[in-house]
N, C-alpha and C. Protein backbone atom coordinates (compact mmCIF):
# COMPACT_ATOMS: atom_id res chain seq x y z
N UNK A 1 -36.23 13.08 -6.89
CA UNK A 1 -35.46 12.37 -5.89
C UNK A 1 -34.75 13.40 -5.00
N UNK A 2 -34.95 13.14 -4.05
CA UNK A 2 -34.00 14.14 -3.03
C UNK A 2 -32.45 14.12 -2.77
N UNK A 3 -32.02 15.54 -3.20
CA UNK A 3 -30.98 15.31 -3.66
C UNK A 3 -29.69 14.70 -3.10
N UNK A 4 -29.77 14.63 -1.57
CA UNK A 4 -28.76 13.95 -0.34
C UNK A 4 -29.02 12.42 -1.04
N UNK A 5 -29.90 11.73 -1.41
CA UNK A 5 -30.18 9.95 -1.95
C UNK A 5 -29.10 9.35 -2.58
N UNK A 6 -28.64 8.28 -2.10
CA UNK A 6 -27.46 8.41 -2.71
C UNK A 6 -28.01 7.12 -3.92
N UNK A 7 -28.18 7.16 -5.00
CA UNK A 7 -28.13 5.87 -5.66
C UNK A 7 -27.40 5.15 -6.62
N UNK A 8 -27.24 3.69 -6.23
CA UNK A 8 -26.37 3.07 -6.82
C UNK A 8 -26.58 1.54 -6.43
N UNK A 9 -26.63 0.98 -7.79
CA UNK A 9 -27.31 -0.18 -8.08
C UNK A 9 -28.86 -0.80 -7.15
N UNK A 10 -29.38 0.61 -7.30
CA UNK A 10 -30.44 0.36 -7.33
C UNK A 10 -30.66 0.83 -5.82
N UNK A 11 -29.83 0.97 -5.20
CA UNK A 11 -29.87 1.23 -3.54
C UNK A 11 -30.40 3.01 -3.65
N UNK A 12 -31.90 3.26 -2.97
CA UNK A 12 -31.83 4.55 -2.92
C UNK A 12 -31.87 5.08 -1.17
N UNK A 13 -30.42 5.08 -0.40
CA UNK A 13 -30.81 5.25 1.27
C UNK A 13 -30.27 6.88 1.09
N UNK A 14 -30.59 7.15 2.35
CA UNK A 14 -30.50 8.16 2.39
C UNK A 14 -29.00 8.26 3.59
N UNK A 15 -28.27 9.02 3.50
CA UNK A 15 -26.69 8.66 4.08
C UNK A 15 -26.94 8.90 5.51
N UNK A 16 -26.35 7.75 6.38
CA UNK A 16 -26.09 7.54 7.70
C UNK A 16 -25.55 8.83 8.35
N UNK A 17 -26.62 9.82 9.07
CA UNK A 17 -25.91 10.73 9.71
C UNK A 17 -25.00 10.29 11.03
N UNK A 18 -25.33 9.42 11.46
CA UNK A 18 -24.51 9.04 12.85
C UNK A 18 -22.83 8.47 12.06
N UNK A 19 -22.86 7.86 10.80
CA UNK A 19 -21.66 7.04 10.53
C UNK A 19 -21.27 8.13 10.13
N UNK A 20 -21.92 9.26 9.63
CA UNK A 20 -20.73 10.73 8.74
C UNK A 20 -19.71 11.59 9.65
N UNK A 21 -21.18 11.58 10.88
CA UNK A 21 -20.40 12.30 11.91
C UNK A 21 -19.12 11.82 12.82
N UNK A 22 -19.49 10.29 13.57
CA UNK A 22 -18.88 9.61 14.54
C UNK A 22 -18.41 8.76 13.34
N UNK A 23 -18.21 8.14 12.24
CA UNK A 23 -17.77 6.86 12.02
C UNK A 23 -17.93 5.91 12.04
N UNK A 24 -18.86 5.89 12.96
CA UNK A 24 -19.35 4.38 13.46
C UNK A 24 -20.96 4.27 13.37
N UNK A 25 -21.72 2.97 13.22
CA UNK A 25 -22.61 3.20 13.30
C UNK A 25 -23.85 2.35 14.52
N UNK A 26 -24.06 2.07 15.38
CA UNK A 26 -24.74 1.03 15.97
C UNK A 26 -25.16 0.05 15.03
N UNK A 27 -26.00 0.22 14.28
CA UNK A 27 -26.78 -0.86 13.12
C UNK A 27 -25.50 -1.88 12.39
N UNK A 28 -24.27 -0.69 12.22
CA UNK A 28 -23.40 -1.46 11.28
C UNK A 28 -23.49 -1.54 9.88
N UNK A 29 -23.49 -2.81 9.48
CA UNK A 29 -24.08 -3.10 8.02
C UNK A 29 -25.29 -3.37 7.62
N UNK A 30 -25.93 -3.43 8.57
CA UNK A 30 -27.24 -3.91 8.70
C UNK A 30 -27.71 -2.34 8.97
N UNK A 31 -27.82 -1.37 8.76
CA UNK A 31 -28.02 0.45 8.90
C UNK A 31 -29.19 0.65 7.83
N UNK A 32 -30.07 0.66 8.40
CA UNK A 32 -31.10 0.97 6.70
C UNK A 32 -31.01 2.76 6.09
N UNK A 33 -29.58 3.43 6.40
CA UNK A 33 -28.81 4.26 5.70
C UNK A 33 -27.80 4.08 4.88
N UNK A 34 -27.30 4.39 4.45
CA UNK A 34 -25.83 4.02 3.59
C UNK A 34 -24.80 4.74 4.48
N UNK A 35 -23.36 3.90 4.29
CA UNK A 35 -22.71 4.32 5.15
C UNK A 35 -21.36 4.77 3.99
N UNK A 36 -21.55 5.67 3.68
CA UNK A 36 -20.24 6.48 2.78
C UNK A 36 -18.87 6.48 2.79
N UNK A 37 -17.93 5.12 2.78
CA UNK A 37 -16.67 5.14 3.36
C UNK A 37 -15.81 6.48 2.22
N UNK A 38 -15.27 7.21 3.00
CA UNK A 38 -14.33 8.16 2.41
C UNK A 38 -13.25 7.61 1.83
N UNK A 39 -12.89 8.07 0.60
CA UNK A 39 -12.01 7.54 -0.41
C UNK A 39 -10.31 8.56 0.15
N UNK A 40 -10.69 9.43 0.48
CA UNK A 40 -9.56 10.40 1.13
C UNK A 40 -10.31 10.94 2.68
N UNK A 41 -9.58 11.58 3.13
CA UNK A 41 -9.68 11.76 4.89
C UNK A 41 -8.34 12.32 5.39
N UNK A 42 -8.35 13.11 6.27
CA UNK A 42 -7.51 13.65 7.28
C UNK A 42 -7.07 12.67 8.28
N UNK A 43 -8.37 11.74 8.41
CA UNK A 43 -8.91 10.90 9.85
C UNK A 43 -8.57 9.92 9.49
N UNK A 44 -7.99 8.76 10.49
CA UNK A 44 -8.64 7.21 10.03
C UNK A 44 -9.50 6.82 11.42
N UNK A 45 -9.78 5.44 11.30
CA UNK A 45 -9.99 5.02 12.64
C UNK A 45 -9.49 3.69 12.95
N UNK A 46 -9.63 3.19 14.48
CA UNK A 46 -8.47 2.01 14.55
C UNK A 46 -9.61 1.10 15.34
N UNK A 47 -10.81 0.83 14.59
CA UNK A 47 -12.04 0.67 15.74
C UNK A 47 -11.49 -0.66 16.91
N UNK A 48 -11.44 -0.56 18.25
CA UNK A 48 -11.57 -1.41 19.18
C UNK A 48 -10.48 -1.41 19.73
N UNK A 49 -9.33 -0.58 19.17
CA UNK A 49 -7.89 -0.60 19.70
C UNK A 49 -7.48 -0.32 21.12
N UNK A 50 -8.48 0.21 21.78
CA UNK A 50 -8.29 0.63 22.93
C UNK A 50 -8.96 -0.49 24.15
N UNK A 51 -8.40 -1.23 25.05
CA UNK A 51 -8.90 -2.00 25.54
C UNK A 51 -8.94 -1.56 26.69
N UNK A 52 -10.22 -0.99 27.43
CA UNK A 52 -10.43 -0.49 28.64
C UNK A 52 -10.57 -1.80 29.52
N UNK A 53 -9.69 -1.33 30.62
CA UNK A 53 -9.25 -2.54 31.74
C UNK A 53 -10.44 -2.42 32.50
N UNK A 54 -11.13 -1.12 32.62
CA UNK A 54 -12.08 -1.35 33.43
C UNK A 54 -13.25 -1.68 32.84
N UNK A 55 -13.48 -2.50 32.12
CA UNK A 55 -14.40 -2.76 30.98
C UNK A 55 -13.84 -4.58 31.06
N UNK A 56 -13.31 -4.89 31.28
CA UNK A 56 -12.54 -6.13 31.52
C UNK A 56 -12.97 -6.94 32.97
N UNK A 57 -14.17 -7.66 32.12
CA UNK A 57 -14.72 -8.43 33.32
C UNK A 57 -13.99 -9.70 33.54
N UNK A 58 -13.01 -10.22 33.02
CA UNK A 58 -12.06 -11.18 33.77
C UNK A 58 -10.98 -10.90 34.14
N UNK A 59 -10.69 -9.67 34.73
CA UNK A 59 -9.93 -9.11 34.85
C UNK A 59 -10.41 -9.40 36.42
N UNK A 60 -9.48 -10.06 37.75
CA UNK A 60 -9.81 -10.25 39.24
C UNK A 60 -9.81 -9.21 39.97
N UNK A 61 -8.47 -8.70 39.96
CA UNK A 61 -9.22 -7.45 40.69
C UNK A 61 -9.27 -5.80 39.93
N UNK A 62 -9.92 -4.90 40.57
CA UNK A 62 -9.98 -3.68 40.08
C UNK A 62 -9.35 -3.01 40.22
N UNK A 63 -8.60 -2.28 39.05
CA UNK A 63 -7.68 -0.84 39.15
C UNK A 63 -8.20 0.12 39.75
N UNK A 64 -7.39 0.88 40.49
CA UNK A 64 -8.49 2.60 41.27
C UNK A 64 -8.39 3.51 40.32
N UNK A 65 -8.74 4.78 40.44
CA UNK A 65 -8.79 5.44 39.40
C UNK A 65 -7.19 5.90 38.58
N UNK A 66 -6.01 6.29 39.81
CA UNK A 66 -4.63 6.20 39.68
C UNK A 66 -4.06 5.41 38.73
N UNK A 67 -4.80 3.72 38.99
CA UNK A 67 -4.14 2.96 37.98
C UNK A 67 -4.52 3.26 36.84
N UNK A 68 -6.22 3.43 36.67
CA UNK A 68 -6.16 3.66 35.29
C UNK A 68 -5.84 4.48 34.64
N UNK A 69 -5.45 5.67 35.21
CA UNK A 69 -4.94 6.91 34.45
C UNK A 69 -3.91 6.56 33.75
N UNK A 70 -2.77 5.38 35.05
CA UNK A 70 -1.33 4.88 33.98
C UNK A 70 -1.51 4.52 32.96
N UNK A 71 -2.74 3.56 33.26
CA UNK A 71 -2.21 2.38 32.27
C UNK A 71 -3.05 3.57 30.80
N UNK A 72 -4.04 4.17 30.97
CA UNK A 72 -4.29 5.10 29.73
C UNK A 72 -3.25 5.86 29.14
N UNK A 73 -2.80 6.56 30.36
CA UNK A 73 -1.45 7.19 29.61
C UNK A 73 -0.53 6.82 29.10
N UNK A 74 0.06 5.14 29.32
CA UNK A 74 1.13 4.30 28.72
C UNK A 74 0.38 4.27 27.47
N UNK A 75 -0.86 3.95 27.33
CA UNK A 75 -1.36 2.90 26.41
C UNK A 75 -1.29 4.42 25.28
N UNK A 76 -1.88 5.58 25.55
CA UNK A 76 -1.80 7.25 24.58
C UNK A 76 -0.66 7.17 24.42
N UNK A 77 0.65 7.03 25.30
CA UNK A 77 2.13 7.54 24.77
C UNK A 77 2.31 6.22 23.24
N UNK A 78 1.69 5.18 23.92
CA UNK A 78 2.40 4.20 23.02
C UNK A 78 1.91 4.26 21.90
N UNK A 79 0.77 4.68 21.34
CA UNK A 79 -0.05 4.97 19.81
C UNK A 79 0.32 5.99 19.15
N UNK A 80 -0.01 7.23 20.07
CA UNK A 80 0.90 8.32 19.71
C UNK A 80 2.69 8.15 19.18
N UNK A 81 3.36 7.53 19.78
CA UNK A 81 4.70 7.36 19.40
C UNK A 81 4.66 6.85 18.16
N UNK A 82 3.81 5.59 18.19
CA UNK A 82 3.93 4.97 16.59
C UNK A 82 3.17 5.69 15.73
N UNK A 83 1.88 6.38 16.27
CA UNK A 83 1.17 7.36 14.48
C UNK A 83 2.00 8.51 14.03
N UNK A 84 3.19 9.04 15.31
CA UNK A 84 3.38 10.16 14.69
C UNK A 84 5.13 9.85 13.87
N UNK A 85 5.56 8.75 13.71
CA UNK A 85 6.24 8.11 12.65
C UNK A 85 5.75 7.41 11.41
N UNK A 86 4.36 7.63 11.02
CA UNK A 86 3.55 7.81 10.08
C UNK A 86 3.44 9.48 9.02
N UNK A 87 3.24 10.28 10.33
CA UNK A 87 2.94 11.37 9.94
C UNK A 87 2.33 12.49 10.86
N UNK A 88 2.49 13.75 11.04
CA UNK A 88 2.22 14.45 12.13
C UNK A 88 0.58 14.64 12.62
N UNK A 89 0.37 14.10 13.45
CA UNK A 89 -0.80 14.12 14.43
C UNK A 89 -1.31 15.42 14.31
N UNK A 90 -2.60 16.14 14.16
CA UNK A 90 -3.24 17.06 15.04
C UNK A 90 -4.06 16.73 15.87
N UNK A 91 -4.70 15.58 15.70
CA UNK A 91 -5.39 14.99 16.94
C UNK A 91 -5.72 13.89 16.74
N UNK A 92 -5.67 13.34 18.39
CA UNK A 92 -5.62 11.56 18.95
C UNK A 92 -6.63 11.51 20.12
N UNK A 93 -8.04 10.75 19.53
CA UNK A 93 -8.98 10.51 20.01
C UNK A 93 -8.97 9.25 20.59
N UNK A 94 -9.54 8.89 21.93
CA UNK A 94 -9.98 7.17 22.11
C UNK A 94 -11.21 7.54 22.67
N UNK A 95 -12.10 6.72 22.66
CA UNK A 95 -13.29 6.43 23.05
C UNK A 95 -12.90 5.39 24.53
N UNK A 96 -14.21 5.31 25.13
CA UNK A 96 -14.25 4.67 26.39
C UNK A 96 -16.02 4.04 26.58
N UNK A 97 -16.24 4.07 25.12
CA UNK A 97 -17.95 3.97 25.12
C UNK A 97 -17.93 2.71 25.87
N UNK A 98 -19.50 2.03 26.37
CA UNK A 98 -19.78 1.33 26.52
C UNK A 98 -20.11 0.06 25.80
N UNK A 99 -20.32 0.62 24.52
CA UNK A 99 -21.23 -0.43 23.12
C UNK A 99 -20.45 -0.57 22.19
N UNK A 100 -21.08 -1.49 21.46
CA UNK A 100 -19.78 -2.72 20.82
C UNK A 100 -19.14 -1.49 19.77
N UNK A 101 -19.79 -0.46 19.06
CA UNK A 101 -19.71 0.42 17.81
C UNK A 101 -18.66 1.06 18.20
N UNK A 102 -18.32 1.94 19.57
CA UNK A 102 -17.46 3.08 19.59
C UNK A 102 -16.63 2.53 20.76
N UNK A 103 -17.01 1.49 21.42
CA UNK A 103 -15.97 0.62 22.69
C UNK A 103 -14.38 0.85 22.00
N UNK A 104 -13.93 1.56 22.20
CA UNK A 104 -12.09 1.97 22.23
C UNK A 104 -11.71 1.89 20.84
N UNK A 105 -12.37 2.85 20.41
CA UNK A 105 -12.39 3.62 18.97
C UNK A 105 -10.76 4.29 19.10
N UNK A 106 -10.45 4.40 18.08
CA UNK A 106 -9.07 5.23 18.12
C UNK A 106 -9.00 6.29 16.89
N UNK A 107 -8.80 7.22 17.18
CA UNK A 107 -9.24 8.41 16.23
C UNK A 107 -8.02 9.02 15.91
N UNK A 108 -7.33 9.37 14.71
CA UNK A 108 -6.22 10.37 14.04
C UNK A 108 -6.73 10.37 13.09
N UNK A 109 -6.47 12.16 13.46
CA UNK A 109 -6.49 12.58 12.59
C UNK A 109 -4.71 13.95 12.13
N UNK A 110 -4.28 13.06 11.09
CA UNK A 110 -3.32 13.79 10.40
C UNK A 110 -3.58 15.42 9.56
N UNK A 111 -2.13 15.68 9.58
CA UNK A 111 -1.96 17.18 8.88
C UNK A 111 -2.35 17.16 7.89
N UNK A 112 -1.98 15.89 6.85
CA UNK A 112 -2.16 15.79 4.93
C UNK A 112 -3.25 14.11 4.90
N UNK A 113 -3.92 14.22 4.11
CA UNK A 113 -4.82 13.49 3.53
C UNK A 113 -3.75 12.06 2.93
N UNK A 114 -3.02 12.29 2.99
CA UNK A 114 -1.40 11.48 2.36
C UNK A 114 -1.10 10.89 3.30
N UNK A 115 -1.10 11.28 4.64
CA UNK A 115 -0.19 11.01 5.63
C UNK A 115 -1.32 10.07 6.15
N UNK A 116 -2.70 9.91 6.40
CA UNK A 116 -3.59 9.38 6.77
C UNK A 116 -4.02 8.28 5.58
N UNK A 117 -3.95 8.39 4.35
CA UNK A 117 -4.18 7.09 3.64
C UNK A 117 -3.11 6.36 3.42
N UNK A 118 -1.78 6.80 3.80
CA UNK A 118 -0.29 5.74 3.95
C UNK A 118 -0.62 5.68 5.04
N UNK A 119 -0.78 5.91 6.22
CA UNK A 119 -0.63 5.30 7.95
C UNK A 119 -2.25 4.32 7.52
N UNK A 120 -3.21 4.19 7.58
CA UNK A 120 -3.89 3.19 6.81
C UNK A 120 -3.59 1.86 6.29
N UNK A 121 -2.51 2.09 5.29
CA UNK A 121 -2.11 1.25 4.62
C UNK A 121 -1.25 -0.11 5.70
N UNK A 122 -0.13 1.18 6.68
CA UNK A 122 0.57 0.26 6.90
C UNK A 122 0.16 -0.09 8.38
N UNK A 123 -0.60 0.76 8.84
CA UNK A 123 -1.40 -0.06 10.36
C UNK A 123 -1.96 -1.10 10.01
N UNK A 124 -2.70 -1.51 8.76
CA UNK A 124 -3.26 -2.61 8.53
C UNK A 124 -2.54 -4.15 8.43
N UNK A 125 -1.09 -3.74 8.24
CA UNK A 125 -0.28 -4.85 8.26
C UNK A 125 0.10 -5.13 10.12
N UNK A 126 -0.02 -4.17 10.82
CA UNK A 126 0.62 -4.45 12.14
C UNK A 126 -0.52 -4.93 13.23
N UNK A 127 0.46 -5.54 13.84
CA UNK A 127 -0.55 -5.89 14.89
C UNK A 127 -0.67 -5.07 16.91
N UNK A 128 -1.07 -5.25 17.62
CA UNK A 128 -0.71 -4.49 18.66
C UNK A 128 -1.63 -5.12 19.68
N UNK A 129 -1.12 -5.47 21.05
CA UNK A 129 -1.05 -6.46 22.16
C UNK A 129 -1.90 -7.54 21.43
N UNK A 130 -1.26 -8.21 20.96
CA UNK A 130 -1.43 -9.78 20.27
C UNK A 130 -2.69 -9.49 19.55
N UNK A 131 -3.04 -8.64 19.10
CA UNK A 131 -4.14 -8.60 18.32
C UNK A 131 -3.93 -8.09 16.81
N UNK A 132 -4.02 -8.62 15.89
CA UNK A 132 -4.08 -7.73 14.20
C UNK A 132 -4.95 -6.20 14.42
N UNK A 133 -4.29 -5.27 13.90
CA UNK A 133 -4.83 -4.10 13.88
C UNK A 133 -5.50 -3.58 12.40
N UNK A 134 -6.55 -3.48 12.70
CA UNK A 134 -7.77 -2.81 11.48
C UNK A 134 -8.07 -1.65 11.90
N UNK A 135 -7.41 -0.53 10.26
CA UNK A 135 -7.70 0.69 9.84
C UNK A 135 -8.48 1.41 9.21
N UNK A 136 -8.99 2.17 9.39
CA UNK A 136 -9.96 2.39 7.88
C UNK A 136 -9.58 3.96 7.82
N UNK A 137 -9.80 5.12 6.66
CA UNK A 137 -10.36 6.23 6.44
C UNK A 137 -11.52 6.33 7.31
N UNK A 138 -11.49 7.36 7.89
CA UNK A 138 -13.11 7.99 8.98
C UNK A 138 -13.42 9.55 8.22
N UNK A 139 -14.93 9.60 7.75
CA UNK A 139 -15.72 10.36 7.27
C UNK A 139 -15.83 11.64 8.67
N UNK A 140 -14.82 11.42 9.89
CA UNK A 140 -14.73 12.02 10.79
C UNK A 140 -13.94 13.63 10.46
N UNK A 141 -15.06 14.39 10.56
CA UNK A 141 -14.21 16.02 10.46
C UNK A 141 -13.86 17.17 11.76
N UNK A 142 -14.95 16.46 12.59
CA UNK A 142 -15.35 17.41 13.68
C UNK A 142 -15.42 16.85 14.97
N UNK A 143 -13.99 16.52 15.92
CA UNK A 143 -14.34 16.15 16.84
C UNK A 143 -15.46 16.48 18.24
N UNK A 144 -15.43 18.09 17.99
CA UNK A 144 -16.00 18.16 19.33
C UNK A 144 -17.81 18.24 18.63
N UNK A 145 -18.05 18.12 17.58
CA UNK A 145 -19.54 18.00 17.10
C UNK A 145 -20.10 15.77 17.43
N UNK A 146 -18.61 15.72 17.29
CA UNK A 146 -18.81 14.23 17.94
C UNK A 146 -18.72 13.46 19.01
N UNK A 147 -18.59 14.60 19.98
CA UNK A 147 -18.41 14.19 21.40
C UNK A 147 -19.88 14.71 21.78
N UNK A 148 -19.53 13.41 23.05
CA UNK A 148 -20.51 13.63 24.10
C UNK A 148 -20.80 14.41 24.72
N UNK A 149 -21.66 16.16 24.92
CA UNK A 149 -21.57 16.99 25.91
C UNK A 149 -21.49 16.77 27.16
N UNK A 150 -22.53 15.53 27.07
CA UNK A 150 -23.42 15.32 28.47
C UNK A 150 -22.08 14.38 29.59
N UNK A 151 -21.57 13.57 28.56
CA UNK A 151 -20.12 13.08 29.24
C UNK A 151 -19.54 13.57 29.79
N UNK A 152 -18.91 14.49 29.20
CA UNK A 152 -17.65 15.61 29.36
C UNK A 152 -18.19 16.31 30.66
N UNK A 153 -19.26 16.53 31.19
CA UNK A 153 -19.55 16.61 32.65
C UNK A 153 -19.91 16.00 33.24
N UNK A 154 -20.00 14.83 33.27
CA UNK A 154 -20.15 13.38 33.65
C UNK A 154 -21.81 13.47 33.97
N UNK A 155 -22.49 13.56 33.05
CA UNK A 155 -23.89 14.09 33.06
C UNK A 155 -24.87 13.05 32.29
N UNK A 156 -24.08 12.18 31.27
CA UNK A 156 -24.46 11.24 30.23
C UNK A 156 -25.56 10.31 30.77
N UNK A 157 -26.83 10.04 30.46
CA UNK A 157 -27.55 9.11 31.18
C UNK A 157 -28.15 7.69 30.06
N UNK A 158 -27.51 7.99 29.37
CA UNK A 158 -27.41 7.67 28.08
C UNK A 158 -27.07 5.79 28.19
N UNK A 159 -25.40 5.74 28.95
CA UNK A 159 -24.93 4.43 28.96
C UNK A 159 -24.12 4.22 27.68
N UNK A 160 -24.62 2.57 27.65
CA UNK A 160 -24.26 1.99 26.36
C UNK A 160 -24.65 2.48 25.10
N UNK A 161 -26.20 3.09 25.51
CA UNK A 161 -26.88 3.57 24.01
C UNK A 161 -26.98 4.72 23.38
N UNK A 162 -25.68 5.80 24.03
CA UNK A 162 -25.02 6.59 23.60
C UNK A 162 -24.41 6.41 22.15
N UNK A 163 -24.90 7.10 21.05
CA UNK A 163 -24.01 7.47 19.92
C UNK A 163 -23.00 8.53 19.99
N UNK A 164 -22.54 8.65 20.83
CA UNK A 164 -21.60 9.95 20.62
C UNK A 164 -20.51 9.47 21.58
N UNK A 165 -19.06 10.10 21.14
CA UNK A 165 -18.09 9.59 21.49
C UNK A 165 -17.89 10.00 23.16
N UNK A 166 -17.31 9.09 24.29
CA UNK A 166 -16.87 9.22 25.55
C UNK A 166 -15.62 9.08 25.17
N UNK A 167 -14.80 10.70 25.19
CA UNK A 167 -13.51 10.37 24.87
C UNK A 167 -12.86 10.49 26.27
N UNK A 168 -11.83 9.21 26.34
CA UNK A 168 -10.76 9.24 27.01
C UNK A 168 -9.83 10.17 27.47
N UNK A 169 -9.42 11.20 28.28
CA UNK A 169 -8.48 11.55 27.89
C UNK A 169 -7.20 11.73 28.73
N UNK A 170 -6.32 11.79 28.21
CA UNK A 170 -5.04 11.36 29.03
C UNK A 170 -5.02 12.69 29.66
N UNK A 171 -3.36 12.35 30.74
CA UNK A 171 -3.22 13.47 31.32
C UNK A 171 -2.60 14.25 30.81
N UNK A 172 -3.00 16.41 30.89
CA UNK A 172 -2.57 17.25 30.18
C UNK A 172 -1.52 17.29 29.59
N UNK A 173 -0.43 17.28 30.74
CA UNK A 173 1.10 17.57 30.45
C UNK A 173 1.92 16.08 29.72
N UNK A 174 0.86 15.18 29.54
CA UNK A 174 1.99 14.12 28.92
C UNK A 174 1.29 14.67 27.42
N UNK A 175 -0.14 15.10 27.00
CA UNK A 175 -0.48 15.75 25.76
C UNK A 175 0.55 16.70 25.41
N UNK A 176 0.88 17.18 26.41
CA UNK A 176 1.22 18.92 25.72
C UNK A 176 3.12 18.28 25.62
N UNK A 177 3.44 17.64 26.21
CA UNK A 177 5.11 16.82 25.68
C UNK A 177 5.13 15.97 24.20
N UNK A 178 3.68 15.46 24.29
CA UNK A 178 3.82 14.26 23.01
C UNK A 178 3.81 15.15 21.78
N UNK A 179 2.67 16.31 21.45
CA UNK A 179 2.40 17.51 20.52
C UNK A 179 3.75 18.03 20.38
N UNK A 180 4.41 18.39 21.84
CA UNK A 180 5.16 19.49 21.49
C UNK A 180 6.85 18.70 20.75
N UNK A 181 6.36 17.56 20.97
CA UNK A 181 8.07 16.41 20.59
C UNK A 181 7.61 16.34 18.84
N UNK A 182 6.75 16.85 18.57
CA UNK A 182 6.37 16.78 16.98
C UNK A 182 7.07 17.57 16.17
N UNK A 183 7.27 19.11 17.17
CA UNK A 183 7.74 20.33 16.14
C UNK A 183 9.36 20.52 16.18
N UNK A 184 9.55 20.68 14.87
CA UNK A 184 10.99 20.32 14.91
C UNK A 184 11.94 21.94 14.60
């Protein structure tokens, strides 16, 4: 048997490289891989938390690019404020994918493995813009092995059927205030 196989009760798949790397998987549960949820993690994820306005087809009219930068940057200050009264942040990912799997993924990853399976625990009780919020542990180690190259120069021809993360990202100097309000 090859030794990556994972088996158990009878299941012999071979482990979901897209769910190890990104977290997520297109197929889902339906993945004819196994998808390995991590029992400990640095990472969790907050899948769908991010609700891109411009992705919001009943939404009448359209934000320009200005608006959306705000409303991204309100929406980063405001997650950030609450994960890092959990526990200290090294990094805060959102997605901006197109497809249902990574569409406004929310990515932390904490300092201690502690600090990420208690913020877990208690994001799962809260809710955020009228919606219940679902946490999990993410098998996520390596952000930039999980980003999009081709994105990041706006090069992606990919679309929706992109597996790899289109991360969001806010503007510099409100990053480098939120990080730097961490160290005490």
């Amino acid at each position: 048997m090859h030794k990556n196989v994972i088996a158990r009760n009878g299941e012999d798949r071979l482990p979901c490289t897209f769910y190890n790397k990104i977290g997520a998987c297109r197929h889902g549960e339906k993945c004819s891989r196994k998808h390995i949820r991590p029992l400990t993690s640095f990472t969790i994820l907050l899948p769908n938390l991010y609700q891109n306005p411009k992705l919001n087809k009943n939404e009448g009219e359209e934000l320009n690019p200005k608006q959306l930068q705000q409303n991204f940057d309100q929406f980063f200050k405001d997650i950030f404020v609450k994960f890092a009264t959990l526990g200290e942040i090294k990094e805060l990912v959102v997605c901006e994918n197109e497809n249902n799997h990574l569409n406004g993924n929310v990515y932390v990853r904490f300092k201690t493995k502690q600090e990420a399976a208690e913020a877990t625990l208690l994001l799962n009780q809260e809710w955020f813009n009228a919606r219940p919020v679902h946490c999990e542990l993410s098998p996520v180690s390596s952000f930039p092995e999980a980003n999009c190259r081709a994105y990041e120069t706006s090069s992606c021809t990919r679309g929706d059927h992109c597996n790899f993360m289109h991360v969001r990202h806010p503007t510099q100097s409100l990053v480098e205030s939120l990080f730097q309000s961490q160290t005490k």
